[in-house]
Each structure stands twice: as C-alpha cells, then as structure tokens.
Protein backbone atom coordinates (compact mmCIF):
# COMPACT_ATOMS: atom_id res chain seq x y z
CA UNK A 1 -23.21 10.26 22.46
CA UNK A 2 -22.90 11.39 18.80
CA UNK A 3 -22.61 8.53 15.92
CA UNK A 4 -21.83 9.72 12.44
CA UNK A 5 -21.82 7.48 9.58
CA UNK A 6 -19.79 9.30 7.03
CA UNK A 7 -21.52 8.91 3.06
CA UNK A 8 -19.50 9.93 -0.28
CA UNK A 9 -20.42 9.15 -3.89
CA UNK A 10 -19.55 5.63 -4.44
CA UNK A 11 -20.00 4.20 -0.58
CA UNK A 12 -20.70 0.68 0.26
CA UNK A 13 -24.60 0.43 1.63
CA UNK A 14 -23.97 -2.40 3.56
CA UNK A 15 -20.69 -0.45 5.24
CA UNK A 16 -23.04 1.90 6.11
CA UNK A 17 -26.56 0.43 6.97
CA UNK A 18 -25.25 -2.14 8.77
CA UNK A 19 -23.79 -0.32 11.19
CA UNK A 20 -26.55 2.58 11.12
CA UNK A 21 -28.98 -0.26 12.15
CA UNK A 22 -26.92 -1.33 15.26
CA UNK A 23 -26.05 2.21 16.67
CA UNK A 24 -29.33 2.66 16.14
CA UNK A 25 -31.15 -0.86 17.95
CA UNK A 26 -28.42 0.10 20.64
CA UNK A 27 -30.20 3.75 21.33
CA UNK A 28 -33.28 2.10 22.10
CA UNK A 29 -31.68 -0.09 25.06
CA UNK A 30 -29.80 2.55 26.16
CA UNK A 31 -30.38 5.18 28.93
CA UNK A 32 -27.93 7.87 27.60
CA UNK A 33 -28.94 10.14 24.56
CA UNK A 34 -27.84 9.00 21.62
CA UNK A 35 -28.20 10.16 17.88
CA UNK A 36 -27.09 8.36 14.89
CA UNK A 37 -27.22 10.41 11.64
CA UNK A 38 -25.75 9.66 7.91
CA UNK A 39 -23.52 12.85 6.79
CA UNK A 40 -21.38 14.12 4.47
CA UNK A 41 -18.39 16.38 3.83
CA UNK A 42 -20.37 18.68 2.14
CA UNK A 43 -23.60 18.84 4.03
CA UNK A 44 -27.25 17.87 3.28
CA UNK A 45 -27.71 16.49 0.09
CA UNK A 46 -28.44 13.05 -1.35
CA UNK A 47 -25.16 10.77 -1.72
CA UNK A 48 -24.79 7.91 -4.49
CA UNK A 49 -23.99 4.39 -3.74
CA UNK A 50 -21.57 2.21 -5.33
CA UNK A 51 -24.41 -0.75 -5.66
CA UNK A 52 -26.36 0.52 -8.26
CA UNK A 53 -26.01 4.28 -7.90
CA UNK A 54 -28.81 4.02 -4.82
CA UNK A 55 -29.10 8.14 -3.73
CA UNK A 56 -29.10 7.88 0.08
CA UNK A 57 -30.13 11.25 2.28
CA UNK A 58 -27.06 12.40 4.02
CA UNK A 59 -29.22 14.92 6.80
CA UNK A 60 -26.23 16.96 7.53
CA UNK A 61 -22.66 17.92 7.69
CA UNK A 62 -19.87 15.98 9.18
CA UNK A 63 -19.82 18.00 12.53
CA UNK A 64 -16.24 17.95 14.62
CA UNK A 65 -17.88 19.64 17.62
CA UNK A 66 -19.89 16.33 18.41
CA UNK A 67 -18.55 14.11 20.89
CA UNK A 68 -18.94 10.46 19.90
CA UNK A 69 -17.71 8.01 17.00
CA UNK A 70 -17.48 8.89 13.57
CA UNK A 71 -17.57 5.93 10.78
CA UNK A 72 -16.38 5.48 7.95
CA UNK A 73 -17.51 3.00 5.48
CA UNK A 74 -15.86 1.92 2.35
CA UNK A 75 -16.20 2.00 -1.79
CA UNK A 76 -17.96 -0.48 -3.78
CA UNK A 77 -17.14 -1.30 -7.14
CA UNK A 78 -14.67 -3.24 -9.58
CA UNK A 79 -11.11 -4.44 -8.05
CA UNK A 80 -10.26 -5.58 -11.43
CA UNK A 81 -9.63 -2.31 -13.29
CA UNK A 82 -8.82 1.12 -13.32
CA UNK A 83 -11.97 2.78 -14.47
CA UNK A 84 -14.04 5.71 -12.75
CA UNK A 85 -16.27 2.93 -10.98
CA UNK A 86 -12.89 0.74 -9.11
CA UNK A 87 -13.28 1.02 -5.75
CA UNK A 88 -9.19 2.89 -5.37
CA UNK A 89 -10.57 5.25 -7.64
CA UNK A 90 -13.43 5.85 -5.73
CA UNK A 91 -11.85 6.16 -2.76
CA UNK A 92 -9.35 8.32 -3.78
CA UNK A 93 -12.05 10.81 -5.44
CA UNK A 94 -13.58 11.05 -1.59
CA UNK A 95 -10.02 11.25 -0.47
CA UNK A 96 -9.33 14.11 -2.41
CA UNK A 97 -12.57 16.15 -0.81
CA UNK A 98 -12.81 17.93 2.45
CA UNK A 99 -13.67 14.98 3.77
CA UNK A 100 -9.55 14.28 4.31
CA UNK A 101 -9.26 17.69 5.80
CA UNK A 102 -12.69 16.71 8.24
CA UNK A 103 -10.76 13.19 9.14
CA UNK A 104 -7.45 14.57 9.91
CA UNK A 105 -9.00 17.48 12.16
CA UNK A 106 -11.07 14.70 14.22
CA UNK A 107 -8.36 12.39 14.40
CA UNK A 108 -6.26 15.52 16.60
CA UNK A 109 -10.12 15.64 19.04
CA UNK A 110 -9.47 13.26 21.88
CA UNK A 111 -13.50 13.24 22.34
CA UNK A 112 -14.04 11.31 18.74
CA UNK A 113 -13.50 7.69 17.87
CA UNK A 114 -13.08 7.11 14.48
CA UNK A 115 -14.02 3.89 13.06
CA UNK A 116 -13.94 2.39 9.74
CA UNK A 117 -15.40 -0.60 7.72
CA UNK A 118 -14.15 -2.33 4.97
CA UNK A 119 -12.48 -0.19 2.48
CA UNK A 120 -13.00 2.53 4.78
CA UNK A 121 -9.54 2.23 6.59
CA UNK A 122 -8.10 2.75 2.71
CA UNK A 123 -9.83 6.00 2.58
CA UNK A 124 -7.75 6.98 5.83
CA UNK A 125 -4.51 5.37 4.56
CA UNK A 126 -4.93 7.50 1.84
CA UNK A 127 -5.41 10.66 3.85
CA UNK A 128 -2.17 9.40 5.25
CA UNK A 129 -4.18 8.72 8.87
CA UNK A 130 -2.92 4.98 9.01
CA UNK A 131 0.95 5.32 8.81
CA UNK A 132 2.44 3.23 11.70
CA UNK A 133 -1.21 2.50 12.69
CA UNK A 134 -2.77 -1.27 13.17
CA UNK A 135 -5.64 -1.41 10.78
CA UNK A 136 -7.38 -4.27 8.87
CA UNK A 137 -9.60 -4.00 6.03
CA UNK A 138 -10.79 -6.39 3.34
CA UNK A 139 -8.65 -9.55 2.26
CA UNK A 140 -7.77 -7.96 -0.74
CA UNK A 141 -6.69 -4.66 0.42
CA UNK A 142 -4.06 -5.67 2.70
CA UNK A 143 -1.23 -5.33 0.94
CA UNK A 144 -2.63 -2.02 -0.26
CA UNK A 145 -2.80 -0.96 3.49
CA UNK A 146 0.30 -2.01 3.94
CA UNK A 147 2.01 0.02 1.02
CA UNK A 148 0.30 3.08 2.88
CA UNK A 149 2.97 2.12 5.96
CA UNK A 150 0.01 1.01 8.17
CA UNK A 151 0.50 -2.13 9.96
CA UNK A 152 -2.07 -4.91 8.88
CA UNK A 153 -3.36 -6.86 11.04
CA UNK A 154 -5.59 -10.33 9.17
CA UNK A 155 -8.44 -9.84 12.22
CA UNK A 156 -11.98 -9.54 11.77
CA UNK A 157 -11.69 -6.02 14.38
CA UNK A 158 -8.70 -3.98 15.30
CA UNK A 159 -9.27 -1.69 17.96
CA UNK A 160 -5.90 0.86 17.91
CA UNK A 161 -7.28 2.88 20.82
CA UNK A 162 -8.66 6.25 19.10
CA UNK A 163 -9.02 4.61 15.12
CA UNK A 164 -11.01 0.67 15.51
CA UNK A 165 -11.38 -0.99 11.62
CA UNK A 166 -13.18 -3.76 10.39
CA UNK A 167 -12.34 -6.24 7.65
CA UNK A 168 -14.81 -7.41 4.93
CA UNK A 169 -18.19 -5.89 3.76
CA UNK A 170 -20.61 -7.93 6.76
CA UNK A 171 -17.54 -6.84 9.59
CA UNK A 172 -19.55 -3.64 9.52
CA UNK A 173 -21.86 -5.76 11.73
CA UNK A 174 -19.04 -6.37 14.02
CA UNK A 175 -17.53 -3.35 14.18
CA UNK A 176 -20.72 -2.05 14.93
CA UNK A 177 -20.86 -4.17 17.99
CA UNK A 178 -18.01 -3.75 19.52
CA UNK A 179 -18.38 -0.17 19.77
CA UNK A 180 -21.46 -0.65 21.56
CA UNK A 181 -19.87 -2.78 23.77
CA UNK A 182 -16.96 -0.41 24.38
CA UNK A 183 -18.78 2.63 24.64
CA UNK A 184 -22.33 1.07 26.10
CA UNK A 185 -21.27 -1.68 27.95
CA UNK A 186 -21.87 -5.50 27.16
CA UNK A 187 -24.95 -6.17 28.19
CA UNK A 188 -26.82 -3.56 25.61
CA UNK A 189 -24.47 -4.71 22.94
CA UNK A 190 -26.06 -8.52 23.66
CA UNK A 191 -29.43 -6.94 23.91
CA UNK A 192 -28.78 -5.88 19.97
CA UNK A 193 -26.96 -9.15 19.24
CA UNK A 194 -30.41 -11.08 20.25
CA UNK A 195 -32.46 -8.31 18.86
CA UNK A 196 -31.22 -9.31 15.09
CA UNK A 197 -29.92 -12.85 16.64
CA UNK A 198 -26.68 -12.13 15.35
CA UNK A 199 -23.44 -13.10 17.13
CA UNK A 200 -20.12 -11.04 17.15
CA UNK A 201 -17.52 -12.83 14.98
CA UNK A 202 -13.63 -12.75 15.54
CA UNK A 203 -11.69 -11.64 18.75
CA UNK A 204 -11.36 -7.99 18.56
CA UNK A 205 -7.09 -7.49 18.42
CA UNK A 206 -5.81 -5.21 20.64
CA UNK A 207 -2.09 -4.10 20.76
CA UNK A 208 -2.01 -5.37 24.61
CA UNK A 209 -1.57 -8.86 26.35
CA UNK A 210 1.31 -11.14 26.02
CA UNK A 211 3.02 -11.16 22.35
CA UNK A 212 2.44 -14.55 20.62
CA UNK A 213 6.20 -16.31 20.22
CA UNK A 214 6.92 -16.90 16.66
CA UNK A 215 7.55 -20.61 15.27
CA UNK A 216 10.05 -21.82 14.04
CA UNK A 217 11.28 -20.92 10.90
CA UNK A 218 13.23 -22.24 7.72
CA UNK A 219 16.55 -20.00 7.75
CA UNK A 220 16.87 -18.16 4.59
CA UNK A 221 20.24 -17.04 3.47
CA UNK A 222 21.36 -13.40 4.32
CA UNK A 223 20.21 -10.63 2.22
CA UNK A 224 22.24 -7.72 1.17
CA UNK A 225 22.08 -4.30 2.46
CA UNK A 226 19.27 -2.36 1.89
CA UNK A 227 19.66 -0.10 -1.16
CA UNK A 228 22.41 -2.32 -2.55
CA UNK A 229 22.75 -5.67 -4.97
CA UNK A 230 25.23 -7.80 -5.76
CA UNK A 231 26.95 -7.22 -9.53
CA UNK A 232 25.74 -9.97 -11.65
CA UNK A 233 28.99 -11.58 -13.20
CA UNK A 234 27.63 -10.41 -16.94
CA UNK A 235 27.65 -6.92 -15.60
CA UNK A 236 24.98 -4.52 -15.60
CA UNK A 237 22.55 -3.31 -18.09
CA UNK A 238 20.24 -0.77 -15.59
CA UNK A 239 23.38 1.85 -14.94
CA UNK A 240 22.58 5.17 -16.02
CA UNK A 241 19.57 7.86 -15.77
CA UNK A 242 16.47 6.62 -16.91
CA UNK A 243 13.72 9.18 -17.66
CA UNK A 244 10.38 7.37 -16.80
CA UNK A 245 6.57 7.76 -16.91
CA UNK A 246 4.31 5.21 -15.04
CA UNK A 247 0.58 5.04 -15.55
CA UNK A 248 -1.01 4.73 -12.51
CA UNK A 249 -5.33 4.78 -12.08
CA UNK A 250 -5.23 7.81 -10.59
CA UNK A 251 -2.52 10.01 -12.71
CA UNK A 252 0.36 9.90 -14.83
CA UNK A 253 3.70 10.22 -13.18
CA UNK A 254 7.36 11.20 -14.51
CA UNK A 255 10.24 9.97 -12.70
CA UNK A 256 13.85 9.87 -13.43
CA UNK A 257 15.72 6.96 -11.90
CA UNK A 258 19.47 7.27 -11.55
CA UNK A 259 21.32 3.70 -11.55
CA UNK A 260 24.55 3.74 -10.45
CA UNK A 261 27.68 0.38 -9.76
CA UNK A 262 30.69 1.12 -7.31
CA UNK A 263 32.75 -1.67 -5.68
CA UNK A 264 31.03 -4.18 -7.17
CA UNK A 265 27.67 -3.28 -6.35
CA UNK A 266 24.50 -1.30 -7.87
CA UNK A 267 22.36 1.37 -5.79
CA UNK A 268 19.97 3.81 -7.00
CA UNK A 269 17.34 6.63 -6.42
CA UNK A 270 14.07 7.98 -8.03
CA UNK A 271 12.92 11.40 -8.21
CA UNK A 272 9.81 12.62 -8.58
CA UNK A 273 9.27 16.49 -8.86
CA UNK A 274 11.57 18.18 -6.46
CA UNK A 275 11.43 14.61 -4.26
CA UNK A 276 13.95 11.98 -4.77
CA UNK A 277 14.15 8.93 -2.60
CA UNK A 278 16.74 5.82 -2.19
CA UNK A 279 15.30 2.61 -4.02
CA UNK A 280 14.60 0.35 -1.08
CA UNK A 281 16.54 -3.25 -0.73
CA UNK A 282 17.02 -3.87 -4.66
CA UNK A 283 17.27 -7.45 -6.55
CA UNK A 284 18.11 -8.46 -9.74
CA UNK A 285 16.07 -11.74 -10.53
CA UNK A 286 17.36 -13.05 -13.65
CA UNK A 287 16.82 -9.90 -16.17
CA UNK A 288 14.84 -8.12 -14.15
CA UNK A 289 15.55 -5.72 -11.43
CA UNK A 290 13.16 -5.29 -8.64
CA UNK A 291 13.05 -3.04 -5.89
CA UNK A 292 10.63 -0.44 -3.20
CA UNK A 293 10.18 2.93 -2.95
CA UNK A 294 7.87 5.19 -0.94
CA UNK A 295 5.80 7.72 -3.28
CA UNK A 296 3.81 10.63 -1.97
CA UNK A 297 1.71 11.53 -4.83
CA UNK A 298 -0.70 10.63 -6.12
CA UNK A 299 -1.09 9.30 -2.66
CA UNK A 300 1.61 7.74 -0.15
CA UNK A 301 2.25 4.61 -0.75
CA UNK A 302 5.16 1.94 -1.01
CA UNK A 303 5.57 0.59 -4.38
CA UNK A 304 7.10 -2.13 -5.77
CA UNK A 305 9.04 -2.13 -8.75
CA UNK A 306 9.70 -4.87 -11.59
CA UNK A 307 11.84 -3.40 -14.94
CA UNK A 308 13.78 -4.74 -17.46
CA UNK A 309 15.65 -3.15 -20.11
CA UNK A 310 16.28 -3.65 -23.86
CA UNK A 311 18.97 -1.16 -25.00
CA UNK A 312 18.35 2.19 -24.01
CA UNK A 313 14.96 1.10 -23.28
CA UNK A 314 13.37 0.62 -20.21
CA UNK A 315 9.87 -1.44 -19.29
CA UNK A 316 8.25 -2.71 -16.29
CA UNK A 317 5.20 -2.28 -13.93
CA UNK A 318 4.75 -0.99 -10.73
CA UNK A 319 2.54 -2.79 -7.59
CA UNK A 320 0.71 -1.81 -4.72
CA UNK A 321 -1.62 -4.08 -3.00
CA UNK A 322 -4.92 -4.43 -4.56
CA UNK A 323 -4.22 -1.56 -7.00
CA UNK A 324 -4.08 -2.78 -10.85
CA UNK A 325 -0.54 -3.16 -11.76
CA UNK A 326 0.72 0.64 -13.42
CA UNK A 327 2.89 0.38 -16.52
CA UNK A 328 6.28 1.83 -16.60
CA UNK A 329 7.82 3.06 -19.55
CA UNK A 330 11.55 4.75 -19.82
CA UNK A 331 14.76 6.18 -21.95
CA UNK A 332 17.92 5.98 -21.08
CA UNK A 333 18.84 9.56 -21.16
CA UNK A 334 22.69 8.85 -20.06
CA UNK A 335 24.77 6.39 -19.56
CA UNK A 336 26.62 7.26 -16.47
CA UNK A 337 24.89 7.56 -12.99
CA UNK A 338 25.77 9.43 -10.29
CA UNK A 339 28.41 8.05 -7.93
C-alpha cells in the first residue's frame, strides 16, 4: 500500500507530519509493504510551510498509478484577513495548480482513498470535489464548506466511503488512525496508538446505522417561496438593474442584479459573465435586503447577500463561511426590471 501526503506552498506541518509519523509507525507493525512519501503537484522540490516558511523535501510527484491513500493536509495562516498569507488564499493558490486536475483524476480511481485534514477538505471543496459530499473540517470553516454545497458534518472524522476528512489541526492524528485501522486492521492501529500513547478521539461518522430522530422543535412561522418576498407596505426601493462589483480575496467580480415586483411580490437574478442565476429565498429585514446565490468563479460557492440602497446607490457585503466579508458596491443603471 501507497500513502501520499500531498505538500503545497503554504501547508500546515502538523496536517502533514502528524499523519506522516503514523502511516509511518504503522509500516513497521505491519506485514504488507508499505511506503509513505511527502509529494507534490509538481514533483521533487522543496515545499514552504505556512508556520514560518519551514522548506520541507517533497521526494516526488503526486503519482495516480499508486494504489493506496492520498492526503491532503490543509493551509496555515491568518483567518482574519485577506492578504497573500490567509489560509483561503492559500488554499485557493494550490487550488488553482495541477494539483486540482491530480485530485479530480484520483477521485474517478476506485484503488485511491483520498483523505484530508483540516483545511484540507477546503482545498477539495474548492476543486469542486465536496459538492453533495459529507466532509468536516475545522470549526471555523464549516460554513465555508458548506457554501461549497458539501454537507458538514461537526465530527472529529467523517469517513464518506472513497473521501474520509478530519476536523481541527491535531485530527490529523486521528485521521491518521483510522485509516490504519480501516486499511490495516485494529490491532496495528492500537500497536501505534501505544507506540506514541495516544488515544483516537471522536466516533468516526459514517453515513450508515439508524438516523438519530430530531427533537422537538419551536415552530417558526412559514416562510415564503423561495426566490420571492413579501412587498413591504412602503414599497420597494431595490427594483431595477443594478450594475455591481464585489471585492472578494481572491478577485474582483462584476455582476448585474436585476430586481423586479409583480403581484405584490419582489424576485430577482444575478449575472455574472454569460451566467445568471435566481437569487435564492430573499428577505427584506428592515432596509436591507438579504438573499443566496450560488457563484462559480472565483470558486463555487453559495453566498450570502446583505445590500441596502441610498438612491440610485447600492451597498452591501457578501458572506461565505470563514471567508472575510467582500464589499459590494452598485448603480442603478435602470429603473425597471425585467418582468
């Protein structure tokens, strides 16, 4: 069995020693042949860390013809900007490598497990790998894993049959683990747990068993249709075609919503390039409107949208999980939309 622990400028070291020291403590108890190597998308050369720019020897090329796992560990760096050194910025620079080609070919091999730690399953969310997918990854990217249209699940492991992820930073331990375990058989993987006297956290979630009944609830009153709101009584100051930009960390982007009120009621959709989408389930709180709305580039996610409008001008921000807020600026270039 083949283990490759996948490096890119900006990785986590603890992502990816962590597990490199398990795989590797497990080929010692084993009997089969196992090799454990640190790669890259590019091939032998030395790969910088995210914790102080530490150059780690990748020995070789992600290789695809290798049976076995393949990990993936995640960014480290701020959460609380945009810079070159955030961790979604760094993740999207590896995303936008071979490395997304190299993860979407293995995930179509039915002889390699792919595996992630941390902000690792962001990197495949971001290749668009995750989408309808049950994935965890660290407390504060879950609502940017969800945004990608993976399902998040708050475990310490999720094992989704071909694709297992980990949570936090030290889940790299348990990931680790329960791939042994899986793939080796328990009794090696407790052979390593005693070995570094470490003990598997969590119960590894698994899409199987018998669903959990919900409790009860607090009935909430009955929400519109998707795509449609309610006409506040003072009428509506959003109708019309609103030419947009929105700064988001990776890129700018221009997109011309077109607000429109029939029967009562106020709809719209977005279009970006030749792309244009419904806004998902809007809400006017107050003075502001509010609604979703699935974007492909710079990457696919769901954002959330909060504008309000002064005039002919438009202002607001746009949210997706753990990504800094982007601003959104706009004109209103006419004051009729579409019906």
């Amino acid at each position: 069995m083949h283990i490759q622990i996948v490096l890119f400028d900006g990785f986590d070291l603890l992502d990816a020693i962590a597990p490199y020291e398990v795989f590797t403590a497990a080929a010692m108890y084993s009997n089969k042949d196992i090799t454990v190597k640190l790669v890259s998308a590019e091939g032998e050369r030395l790969v910088t860390s995210g914790v102080n720019q530490l150059p780690i020897q990748a020995n070789g090329k992600l290789d695809l013809s290798s049976k076995g796992i393949i990990l993936v560990p995640g960014a480290a760096g701020s959460v609380h900007d945009d810079g070159p050194e955030s961790i979604p910025v760094r993740l999207q620079q590896a995303a936008a490598t071979d490395l997304s080609y190299l993860l979407s070919a293995a995930m179509k091999k039915s002889d390699i497990l792919l595996s992630t730690v941390c902000g690792g399953s962001l990197l495949l969310a971001m290749c668009d790998l995750l989408e309808d997918r049950h994935a965890v990854t660290h407390h504060m990217g879950m609502g940017l894993l969800s945004a990608t249209k993976a399902i998040p699940i708050p475990a310490r492991v999720v094992d989704d049959g071909d694709i297992v992820t980990g949570g936090g930073v030290t889940s790299g331990l348990d990931v680790a683990l329960y791939l042994v375990e899986r793939e080796l058989g328990p009794r090696i993987a407790h052979a390593v747990e005693q070995l570094f006297e470490y003990e598997r956290r969590g119960t590894v979630w698994k899409a199987a068993g018998n669903i959990p009944k919900e409790p009860p609830q607090v009935k909430q009153e009955e929400a519109t249709d998707d795509n449609t709101l309610t006409k506040p009584d003072r009428g509506s100051s959003f109708h019309g075609k609103w030419d947009t930009a929105i700064s988001t960390p990776i890129e700018k982007l221009s997109v011309l919503f077109n607000l429109r009120e029939k029967d009562g009621q106020i709809s719209g959709t977005a279009q970006q390039g030749a792309e244009t989408v419904t806004l998902d389930n809007p809400v006017l709180e107050g003075n502001q409107l509010k609604w979703g709305m699935k974007i492909t580039k710079p990457m696919r996610l769901h954002l959330t949208f909060s504008v309000s409008v002064d005039g002919n001008k438009m202002i607001g921000e746009a949210k997706a999980g753990m990504l800094p807020a982007s601003k959104l600026v706009g004109q209103r270039i006419s004051p009729n939309g579409t019906e």
